[in-house]
Protein backbone atom coordinates (compact mmCIF):
# COMPACT_ATOMS: atom_id res chain seq x y z
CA UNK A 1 -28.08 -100.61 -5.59
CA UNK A 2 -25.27 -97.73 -5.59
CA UNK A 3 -25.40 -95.48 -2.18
CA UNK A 4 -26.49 -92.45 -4.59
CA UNK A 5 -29.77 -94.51 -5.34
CA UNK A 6 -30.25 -95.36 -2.20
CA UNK A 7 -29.98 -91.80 -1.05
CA UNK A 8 -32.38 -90.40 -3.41
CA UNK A 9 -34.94 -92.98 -2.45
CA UNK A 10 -34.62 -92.06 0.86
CA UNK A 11 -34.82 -88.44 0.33
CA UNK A 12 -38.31 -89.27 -1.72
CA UNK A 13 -39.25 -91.07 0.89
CA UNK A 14 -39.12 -88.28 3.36
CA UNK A 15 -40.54 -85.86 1.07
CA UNK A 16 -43.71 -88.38 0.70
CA UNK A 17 -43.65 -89.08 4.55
CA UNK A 18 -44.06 -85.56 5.35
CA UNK A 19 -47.14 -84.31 2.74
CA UNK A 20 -48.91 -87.24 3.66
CA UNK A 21 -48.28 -86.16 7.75
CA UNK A 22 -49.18 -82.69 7.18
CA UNK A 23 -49.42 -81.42 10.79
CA UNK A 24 -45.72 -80.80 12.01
CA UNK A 25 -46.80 -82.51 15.16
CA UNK A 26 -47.35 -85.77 12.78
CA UNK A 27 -44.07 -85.24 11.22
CA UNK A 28 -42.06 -85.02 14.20
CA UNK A 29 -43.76 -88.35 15.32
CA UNK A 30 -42.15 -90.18 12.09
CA UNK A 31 -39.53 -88.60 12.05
CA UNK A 32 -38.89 -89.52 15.55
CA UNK A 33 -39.60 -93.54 14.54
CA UNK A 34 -36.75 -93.21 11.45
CA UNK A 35 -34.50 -91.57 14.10
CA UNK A 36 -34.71 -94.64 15.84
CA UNK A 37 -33.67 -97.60 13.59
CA UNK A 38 -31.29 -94.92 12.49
CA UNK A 39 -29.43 -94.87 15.97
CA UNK A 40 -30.44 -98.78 16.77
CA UNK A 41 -27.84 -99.46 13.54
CA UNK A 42 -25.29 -97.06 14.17
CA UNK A 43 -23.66 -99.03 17.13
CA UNK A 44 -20.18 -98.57 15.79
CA UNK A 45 -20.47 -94.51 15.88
CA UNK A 46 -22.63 -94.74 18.67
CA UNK A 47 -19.38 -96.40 20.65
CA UNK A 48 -17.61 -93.38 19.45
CA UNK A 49 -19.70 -90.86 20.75
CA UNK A 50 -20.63 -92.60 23.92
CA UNK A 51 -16.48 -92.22 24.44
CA UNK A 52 -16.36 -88.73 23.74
CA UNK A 53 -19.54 -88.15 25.91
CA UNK A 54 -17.95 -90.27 29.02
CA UNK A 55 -15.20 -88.08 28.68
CA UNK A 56 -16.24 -84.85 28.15
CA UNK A 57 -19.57 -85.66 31.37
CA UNK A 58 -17.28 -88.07 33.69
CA UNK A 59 -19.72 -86.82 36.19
CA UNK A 60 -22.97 -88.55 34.24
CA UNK A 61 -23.90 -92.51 33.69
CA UNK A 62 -24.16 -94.18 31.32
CA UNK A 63 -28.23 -94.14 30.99
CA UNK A 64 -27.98 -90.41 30.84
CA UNK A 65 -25.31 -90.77 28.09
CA UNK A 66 -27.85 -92.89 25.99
CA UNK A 67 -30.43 -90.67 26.44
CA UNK A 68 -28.31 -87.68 24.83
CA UNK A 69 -27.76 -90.02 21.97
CA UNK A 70 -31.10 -90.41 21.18
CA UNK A 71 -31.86 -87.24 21.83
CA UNK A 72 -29.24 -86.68 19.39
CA UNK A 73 -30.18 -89.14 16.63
CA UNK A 74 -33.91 -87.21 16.46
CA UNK A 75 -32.20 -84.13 16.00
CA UNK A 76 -29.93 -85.39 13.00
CA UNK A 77 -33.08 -86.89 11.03
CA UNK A 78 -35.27 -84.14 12.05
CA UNK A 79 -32.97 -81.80 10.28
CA UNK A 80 -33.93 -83.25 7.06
CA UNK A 81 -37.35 -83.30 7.36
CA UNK A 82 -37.17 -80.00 7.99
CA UNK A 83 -36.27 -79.68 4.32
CA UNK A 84 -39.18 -80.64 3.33
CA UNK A 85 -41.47 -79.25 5.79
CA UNK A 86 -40.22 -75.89 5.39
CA UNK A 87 -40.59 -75.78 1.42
CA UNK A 88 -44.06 -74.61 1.15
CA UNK A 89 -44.29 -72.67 4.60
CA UNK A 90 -43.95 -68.80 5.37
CA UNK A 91 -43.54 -67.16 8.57
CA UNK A 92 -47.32 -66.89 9.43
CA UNK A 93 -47.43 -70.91 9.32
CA UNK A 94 -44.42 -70.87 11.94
CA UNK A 95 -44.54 -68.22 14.11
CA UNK A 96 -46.26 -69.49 17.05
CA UNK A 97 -44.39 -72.39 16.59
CA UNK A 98 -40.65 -70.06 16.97
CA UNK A 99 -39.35 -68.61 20.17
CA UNK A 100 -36.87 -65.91 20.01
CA UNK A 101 -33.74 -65.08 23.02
CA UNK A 102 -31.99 -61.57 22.55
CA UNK A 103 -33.35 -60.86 19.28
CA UNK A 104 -33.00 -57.76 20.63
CA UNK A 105 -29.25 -58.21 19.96
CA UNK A 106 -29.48 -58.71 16.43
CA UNK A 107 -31.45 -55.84 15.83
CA UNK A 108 -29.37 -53.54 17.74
CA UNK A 109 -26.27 -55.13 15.88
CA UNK A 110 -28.21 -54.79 12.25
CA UNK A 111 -28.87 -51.04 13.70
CA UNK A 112 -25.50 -49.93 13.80
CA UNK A 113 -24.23 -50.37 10.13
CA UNK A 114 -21.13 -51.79 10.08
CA UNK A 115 -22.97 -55.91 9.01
CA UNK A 116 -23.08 -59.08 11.86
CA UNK A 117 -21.18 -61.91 11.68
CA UNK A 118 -23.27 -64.37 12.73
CA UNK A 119 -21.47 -67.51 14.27
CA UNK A 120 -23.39 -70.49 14.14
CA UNK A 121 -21.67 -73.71 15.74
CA UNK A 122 -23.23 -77.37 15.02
CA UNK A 123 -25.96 -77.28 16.83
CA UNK A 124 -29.20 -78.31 16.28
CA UNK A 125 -30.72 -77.10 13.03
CA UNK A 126 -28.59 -74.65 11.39
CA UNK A 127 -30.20 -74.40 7.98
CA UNK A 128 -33.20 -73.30 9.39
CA UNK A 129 -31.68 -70.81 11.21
CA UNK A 130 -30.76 -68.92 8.30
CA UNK A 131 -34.01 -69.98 6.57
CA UNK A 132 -36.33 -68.75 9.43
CA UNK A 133 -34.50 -65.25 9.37
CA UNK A 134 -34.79 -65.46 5.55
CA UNK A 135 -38.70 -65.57 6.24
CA UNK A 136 -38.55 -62.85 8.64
CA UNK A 137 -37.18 -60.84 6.45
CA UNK A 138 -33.11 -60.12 7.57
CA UNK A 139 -30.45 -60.02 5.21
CA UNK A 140 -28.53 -63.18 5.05
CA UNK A 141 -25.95 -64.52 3.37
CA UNK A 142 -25.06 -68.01 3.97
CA UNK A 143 -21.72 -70.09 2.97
CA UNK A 144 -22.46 -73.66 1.71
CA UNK A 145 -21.26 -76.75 0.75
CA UNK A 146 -22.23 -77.25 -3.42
CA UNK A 147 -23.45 -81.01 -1.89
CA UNK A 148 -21.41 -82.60 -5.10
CA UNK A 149 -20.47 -85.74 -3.89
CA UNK A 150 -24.63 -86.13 -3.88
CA UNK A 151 -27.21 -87.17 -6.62
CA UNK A 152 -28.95 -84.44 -7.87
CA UNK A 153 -32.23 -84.88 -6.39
CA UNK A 154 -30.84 -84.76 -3.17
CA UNK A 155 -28.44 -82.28 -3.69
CA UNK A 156 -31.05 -79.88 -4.87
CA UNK A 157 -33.25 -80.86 -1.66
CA UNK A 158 -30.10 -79.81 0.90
CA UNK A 159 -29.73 -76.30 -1.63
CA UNK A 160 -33.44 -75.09 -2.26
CA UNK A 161 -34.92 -74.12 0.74
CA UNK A 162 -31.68 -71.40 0.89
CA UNK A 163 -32.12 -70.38 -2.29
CA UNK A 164 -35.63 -69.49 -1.49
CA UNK A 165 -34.72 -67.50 1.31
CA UNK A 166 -31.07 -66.87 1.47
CA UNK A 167 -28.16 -65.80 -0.79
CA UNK A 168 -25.71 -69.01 -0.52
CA UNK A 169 -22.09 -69.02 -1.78
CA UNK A 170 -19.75 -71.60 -2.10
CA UNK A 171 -16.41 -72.55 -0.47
CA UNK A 172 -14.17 -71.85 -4.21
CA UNK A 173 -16.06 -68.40 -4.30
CA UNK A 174 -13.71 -65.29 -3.41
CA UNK A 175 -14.20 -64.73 -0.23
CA UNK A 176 -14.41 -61.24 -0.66
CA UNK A 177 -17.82 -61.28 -0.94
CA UNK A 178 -18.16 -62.15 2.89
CA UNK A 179 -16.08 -58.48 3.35
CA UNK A 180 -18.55 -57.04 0.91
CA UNK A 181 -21.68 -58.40 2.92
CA UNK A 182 -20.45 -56.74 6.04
CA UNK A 183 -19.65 -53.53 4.95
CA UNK A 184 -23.23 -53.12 3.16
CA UNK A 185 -24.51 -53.76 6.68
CA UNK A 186 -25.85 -57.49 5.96
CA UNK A 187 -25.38 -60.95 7.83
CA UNK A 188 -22.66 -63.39 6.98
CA UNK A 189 -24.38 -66.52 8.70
CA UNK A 190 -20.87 -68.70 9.20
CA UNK A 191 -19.64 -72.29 10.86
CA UNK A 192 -17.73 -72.05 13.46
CA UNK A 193 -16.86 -75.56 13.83
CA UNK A 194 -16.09 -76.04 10.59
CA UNK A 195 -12.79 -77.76 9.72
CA UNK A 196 -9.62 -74.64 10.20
CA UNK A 197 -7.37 -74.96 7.21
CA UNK A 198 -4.16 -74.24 7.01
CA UNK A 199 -4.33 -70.42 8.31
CA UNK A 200 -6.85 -71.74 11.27
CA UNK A 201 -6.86 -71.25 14.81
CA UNK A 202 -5.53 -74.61 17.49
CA UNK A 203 -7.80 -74.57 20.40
CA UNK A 204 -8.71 -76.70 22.87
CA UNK A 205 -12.52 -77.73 22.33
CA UNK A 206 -14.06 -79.90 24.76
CA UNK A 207 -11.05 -81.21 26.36
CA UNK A 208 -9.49 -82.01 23.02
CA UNK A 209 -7.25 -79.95 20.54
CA UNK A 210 -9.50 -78.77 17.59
CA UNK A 211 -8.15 -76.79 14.25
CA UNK A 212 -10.79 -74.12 13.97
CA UNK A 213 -11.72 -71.21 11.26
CA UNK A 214 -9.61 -67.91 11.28
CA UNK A 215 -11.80 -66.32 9.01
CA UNK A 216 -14.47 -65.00 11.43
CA UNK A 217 -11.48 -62.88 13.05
CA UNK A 218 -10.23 -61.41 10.27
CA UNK A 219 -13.70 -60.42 9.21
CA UNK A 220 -14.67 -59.39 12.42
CA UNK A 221 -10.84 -56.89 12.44
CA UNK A 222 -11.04 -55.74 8.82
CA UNK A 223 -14.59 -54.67 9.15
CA UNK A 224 -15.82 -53.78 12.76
CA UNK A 225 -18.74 -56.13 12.52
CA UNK A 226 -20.78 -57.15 15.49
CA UNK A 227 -20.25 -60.47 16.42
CA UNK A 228 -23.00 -62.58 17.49
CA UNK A 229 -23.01 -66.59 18.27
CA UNK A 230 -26.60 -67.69 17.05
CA UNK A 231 -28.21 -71.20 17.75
CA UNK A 232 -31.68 -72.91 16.38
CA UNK A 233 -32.70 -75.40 19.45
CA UNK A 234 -35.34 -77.80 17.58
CA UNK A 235 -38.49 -78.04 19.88
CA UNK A 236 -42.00 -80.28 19.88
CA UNK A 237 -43.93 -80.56 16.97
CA UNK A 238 -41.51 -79.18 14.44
CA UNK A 239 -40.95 -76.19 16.70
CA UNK A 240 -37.63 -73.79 16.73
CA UNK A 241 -35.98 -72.23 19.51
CA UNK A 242 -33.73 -69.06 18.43
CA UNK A 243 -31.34 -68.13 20.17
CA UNK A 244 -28.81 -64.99 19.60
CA UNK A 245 -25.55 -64.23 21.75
CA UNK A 246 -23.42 -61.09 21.27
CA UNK A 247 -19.90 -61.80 21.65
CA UNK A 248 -16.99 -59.37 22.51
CA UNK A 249 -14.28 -61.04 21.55
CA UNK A 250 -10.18 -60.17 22.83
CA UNK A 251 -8.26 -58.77 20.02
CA UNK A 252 -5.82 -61.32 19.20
CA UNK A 253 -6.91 -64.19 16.63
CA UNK A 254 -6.08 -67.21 19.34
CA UNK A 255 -8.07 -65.83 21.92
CA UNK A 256 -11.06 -64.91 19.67
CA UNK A 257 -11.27 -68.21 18.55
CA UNK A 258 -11.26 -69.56 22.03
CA UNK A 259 -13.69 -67.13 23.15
CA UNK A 260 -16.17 -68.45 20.57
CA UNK A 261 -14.98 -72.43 21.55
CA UNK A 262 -16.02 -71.84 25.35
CA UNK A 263 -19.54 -70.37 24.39
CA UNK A 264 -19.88 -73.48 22.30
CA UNK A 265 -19.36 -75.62 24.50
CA UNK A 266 -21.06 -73.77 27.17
CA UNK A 267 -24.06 -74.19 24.96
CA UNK A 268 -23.61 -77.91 24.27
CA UNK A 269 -23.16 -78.52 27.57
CA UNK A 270 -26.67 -76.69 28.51
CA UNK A 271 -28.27 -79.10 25.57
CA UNK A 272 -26.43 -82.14 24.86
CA UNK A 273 -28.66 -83.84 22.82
CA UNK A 274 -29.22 -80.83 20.18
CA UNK A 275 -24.98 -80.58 19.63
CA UNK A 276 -23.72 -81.98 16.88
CA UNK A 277 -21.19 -84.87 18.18
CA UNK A 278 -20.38 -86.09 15.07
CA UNK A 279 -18.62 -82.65 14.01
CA UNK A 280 -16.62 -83.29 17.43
CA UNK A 281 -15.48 -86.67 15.92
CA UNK A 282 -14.33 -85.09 12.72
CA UNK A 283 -12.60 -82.48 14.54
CA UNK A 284 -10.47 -84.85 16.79
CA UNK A 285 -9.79 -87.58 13.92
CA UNK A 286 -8.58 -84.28 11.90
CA UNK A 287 -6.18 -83.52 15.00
CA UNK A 288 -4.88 -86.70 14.82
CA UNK A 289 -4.29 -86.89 11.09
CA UNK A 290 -2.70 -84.24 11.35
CA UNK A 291 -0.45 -84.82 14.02
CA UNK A 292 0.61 -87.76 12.36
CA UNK A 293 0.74 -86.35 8.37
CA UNK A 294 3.30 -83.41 10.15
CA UNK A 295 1.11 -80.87 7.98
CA UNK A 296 -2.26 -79.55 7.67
CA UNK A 297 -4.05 -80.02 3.81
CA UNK A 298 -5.40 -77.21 2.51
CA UNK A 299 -8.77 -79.05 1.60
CA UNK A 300 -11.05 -81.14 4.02
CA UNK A 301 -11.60 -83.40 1.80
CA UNK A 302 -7.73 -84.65 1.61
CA UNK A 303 -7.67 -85.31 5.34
CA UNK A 304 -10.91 -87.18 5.18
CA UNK A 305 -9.02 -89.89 2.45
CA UNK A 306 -5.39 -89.66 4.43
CA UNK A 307 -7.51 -90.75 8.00
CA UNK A 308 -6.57 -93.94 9.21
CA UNK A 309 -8.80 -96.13 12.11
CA UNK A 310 -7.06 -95.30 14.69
CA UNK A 311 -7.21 -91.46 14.29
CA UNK A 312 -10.89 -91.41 15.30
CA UNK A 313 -10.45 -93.05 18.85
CA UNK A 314 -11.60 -91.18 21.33
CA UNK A 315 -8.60 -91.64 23.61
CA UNK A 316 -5.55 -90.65 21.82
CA UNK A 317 -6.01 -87.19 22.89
CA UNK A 318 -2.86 -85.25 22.33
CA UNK A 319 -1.51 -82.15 23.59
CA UNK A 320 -2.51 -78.92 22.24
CA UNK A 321 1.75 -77.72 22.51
CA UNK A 322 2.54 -81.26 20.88
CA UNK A 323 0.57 -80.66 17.95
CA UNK A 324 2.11 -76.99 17.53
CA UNK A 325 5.40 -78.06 18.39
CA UNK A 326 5.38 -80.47 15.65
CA UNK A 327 4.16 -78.57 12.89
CA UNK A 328 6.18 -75.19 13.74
């Protein structure tokens, strides 16, 4: 059977799993057992990320490194049951499942006018970030991928749950509307770990050079907006932990970009097991390909097809001034 069948099974098979659970206590328990044999036959990227954990912790053992990984591996399936468990909810069937940190932030922010970029790193459960504050009733507008490498059925799964609650735009949009969004005082929910492009930012990211979005700066100096870095830690029983961080960035693009790197990391260093290390992975393989292409492609996708083996090991870690040396 083709990977796309296979992928719409399994998304059918999740969206049977949890209206037969009900309870998000019961769903959290099978998703848990999935998360499992998911991780038990993974040992090739679980090598991967155990190296980028020993080096990034040098201070922590090797138990504690598996137990991030399985910590991690619940939080990757749980995100798509969370699809599914979400569909048919409203607030009033979450709430006293959701805690909030400086909320108070994003109010004030929302208060003044001028729109908040929210920055919203791979961590734990990003969609429902923007879905929760969806159901809460804030303004957000949410950047996408169209999910077109995917069969429909599952494609519409990752899209409908923001369509419900969201307005989501695409990457070949103009991304003028993001200016527009700001300036009518809404929220412009944005990765920051997402893959740099050609105008991006080089930073050093967990002890590894990373090619980062320059978007969020030139937002953030064309409009005035009120920065924020936002987080959804997933808790028991389908809970969700907000949490919302203003940010006062320096003025020039390198240093904002680092400024939003180090609270990253700061946060995936305070939860390990809810950060996503696969987007890590990406990053450094990226750096590499790039480093050894001598340019950066203009689409993701490109890199992803030029990447050889040995770009993803963990340690060929190159110089940050290398890498700029050699594409100046």
């Amino acid at each position: 059977m083709k990977a796309s069948g296979l992928s719409s099974i399994y998304y059918r098979f999740i969206s049977l799993m949890v209206r037969l659970c009900g309870s998000g206590a019961a769903v959290e328990r099978i998703s848990n057992a999935v998360s499992a044999l998911r991780g038990a036959v993974s040992s090739s990227r679980n090598q991967l990320y155990n190296s980028h954990l020993k080096r990034v912790f040098p201070e922590r053992d090797e138990i504690w490194r598996n137990k991030v990984l399985s910590g991690y591996w619940r939080v990757h399936e749980r995100n798509l049951f969370a699809l599914f468990y979400l569909k048919n909810k409203v607030y009033r069937d979450l709430k006293h499942y959701i805690s909030w940190t400086g909320r108070e932030h994003l109010d004030n922010a929302i208060a003044e006018g001028k729109g908040v970029l929210l920055l919203v790193p791979h961590f734990g459960d990003e969609r429902t970030l923007h879905v929760l504050l969806g159901m809460e009733g804030y303004p957000v507008d949410v950047i996408t991928s169209r999910y077109s490498d995917m069969p429909r059925y599952a494609r519409e799964c990752r899209l409908s749950i923001g369509e419900k609650w969201n307005n989501l735009h695409f990457p070949d949009e103009n991304p003028r509307w993001m200016y527009r969004t700001l300036q009518a005082g809404r929220i412009v929910h944005y990765a920051s770990t997402a893959y740099g492009g050609p105008g991006g930012s080089w930073i050093a990211n967990f002890g590894v050079p990373v090619l980062v979005p320059s978007a969020p700066w030139k937002l953030w100096k064309r409009t005035g907006c009120r920065v924020i870095l936002a987080s959804c830690e997933q808790t028991p029983d389908m809970g969700f932990s907000l949490r919302f961080t203003p940010v006062d960035p320096p003025e020039d693009q390198t240093g904002f970009a680092e400024t939003i790197g180090m609270e990253t990391e700061k946060l995936a260093r305070e939860f390990p097991s809810q950060y996503e290390w696969k987007n890590l992975l990406i990053r450094h393989r990226e750096t590499n390909t790039i480093s050894r292409l001598g340019r950066v492609p203009a689409v993701e996708r490109e890199l992803e097809q030029l990447a050889e083996y040995g770009d993803a090991d963990p340690s060929r870690v190159l110089p940050l001034e290398g890498i700029l040396d050699s594409l100046s």
